[in-house]
Protein backbone atom coordinates (compact mmCIF):
# COMPACT_ATOMS: atom_id res chain seq x y z
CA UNK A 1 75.37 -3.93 88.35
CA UNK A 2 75.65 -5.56 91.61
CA UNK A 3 78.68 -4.39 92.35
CA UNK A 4 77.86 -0.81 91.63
CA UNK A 5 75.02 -1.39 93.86
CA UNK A 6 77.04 -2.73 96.61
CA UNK A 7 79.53 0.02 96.25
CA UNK A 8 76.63 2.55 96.08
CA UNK A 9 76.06 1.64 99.41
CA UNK A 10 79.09 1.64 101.09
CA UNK A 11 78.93 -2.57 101.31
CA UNK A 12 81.84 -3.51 99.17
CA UNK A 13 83.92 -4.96 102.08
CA UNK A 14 80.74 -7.04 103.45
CA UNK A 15 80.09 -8.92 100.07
CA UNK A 16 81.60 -12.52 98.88
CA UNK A 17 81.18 -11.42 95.19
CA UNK A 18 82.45 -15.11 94.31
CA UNK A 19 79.30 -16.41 95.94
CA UNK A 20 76.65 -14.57 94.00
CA UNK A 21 74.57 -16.38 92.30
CA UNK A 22 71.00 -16.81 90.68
CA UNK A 23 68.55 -18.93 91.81
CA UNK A 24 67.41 -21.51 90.18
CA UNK A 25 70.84 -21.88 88.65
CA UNK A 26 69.70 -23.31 85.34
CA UNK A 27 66.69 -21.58 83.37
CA UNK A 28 63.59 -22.96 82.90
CA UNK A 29 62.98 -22.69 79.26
CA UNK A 30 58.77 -21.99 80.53
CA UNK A 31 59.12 -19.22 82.48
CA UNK A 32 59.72 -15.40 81.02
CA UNK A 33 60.13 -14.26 84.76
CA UNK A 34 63.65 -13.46 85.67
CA UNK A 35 65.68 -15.63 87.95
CA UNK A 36 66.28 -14.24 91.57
CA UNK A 37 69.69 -13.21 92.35
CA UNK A 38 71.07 -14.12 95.81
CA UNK A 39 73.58 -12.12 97.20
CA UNK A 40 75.68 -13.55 100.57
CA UNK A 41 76.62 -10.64 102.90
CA UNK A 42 78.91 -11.42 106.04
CA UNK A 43 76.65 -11.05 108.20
CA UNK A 44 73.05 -9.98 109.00
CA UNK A 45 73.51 -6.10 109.75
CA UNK A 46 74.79 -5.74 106.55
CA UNK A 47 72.46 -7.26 104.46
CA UNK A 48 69.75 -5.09 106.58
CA UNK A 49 71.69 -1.88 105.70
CA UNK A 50 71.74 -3.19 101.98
CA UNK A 51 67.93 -3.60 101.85
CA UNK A 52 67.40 0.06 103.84
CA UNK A 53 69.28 1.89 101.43
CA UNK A 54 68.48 -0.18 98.59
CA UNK A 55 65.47 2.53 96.87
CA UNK A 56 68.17 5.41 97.67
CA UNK A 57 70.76 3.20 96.03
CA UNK A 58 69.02 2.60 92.95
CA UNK A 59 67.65 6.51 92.34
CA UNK A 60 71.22 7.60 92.33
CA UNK A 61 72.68 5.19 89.87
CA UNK A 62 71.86 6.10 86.30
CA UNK A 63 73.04 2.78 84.75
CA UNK A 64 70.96 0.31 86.90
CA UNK A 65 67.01 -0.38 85.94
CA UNK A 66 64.20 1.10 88.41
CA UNK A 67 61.96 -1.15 88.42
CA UNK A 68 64.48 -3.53 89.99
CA UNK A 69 63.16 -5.10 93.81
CA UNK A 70 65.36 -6.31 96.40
CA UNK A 71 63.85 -8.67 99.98
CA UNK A 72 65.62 -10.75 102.18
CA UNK A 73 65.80 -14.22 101.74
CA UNK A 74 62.57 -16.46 102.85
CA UNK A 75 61.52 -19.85 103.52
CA UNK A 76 58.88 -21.15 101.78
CA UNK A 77 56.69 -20.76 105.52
CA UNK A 78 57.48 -17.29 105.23
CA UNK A 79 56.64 -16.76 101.77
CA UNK A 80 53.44 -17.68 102.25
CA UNK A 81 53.18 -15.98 105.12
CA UNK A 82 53.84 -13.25 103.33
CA UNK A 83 51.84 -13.73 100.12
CA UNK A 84 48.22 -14.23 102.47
CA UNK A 85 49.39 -10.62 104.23
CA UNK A 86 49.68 -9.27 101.13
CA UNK A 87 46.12 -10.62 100.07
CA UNK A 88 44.89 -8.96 103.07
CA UNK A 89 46.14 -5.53 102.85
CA UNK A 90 44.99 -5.73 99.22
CA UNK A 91 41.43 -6.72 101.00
CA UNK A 92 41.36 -4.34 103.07
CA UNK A 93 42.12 -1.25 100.64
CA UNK A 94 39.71 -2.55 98.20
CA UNK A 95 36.96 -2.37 100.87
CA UNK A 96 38.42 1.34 101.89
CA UNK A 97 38.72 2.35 98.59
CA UNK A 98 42.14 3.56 99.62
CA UNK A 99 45.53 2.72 99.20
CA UNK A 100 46.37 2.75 102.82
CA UNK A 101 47.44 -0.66 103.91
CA UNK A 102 50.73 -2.27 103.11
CA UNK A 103 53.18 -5.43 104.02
CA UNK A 104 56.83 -4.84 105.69
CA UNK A 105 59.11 -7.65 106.73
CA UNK A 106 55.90 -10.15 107.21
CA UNK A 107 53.25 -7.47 108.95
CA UNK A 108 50.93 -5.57 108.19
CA UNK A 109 51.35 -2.02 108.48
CA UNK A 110 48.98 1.20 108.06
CA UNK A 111 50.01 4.77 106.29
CA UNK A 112 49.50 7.88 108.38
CA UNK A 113 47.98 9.55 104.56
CA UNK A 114 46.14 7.11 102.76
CA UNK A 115 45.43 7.81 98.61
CA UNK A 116 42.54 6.60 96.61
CA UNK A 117 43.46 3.47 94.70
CA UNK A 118 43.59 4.12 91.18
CA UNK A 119 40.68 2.87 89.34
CA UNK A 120 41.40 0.42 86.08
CA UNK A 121 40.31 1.10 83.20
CA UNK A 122 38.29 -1.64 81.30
CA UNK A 123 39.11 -1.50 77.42
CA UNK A 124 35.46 -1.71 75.41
């Protein structure tokens, strides 16, 4: 899947395929979440052209789930970092009512069209 990925995106010559690898390496017998899959690009361009065309990538590849994600890799710092922004653009649309505010690469960011947030439905 990877490599059809890769390919997909024109990124087959920027890939160590020999160093991919998940992360943690061993499963944790507790956890149903699936392990993260790190894959080392050359260099730093073309891991940013892999994460750009990533969405596109995916949509044209029958074979490969779609509810798939792909982010560069963080520090723990930055995670967090990233997991408070998140908190408060999810903040801020609750108290709009909107869906309008969202996190890229560690800031917040605004959409020029805003739609309502989808209400949830409570099962009686």
């Amino acid at each position: 899947m990877v490599r059809s990925l890769v390919k997909e995106c024109g990124l087959e010559d920027k890939v160590d395929f020999d160093g991919i690898h998940r992360h943690p390496p061993h499963k944790n017998n507790k956890s149903n979440k699936p392990r993260i899959l790190k894959i080392p690009f050359s260099d730093t361009r073309s891991r940013d052209t892999f994460l750009y065309s990533f969405r596109k990538c995916v949509k044209s590849l029958p074979n490969v789930p779609k509810n798939i994600t792909a982010r560069r890799d963080m520090t723990q710092y930055e995670l967090n970092i990233l997991y408070n922004l998140r908190k408060q653009a999810y903040d801020l649309n609750v108290r709009e009512n909107l869906f309008k505010y969202f996190v890229v690469d560690l800031e917040i960011r605004k959409m020029s069209h805003p739609k309502p947030l989808k209400e949830k439905k409570v099962s009686a």
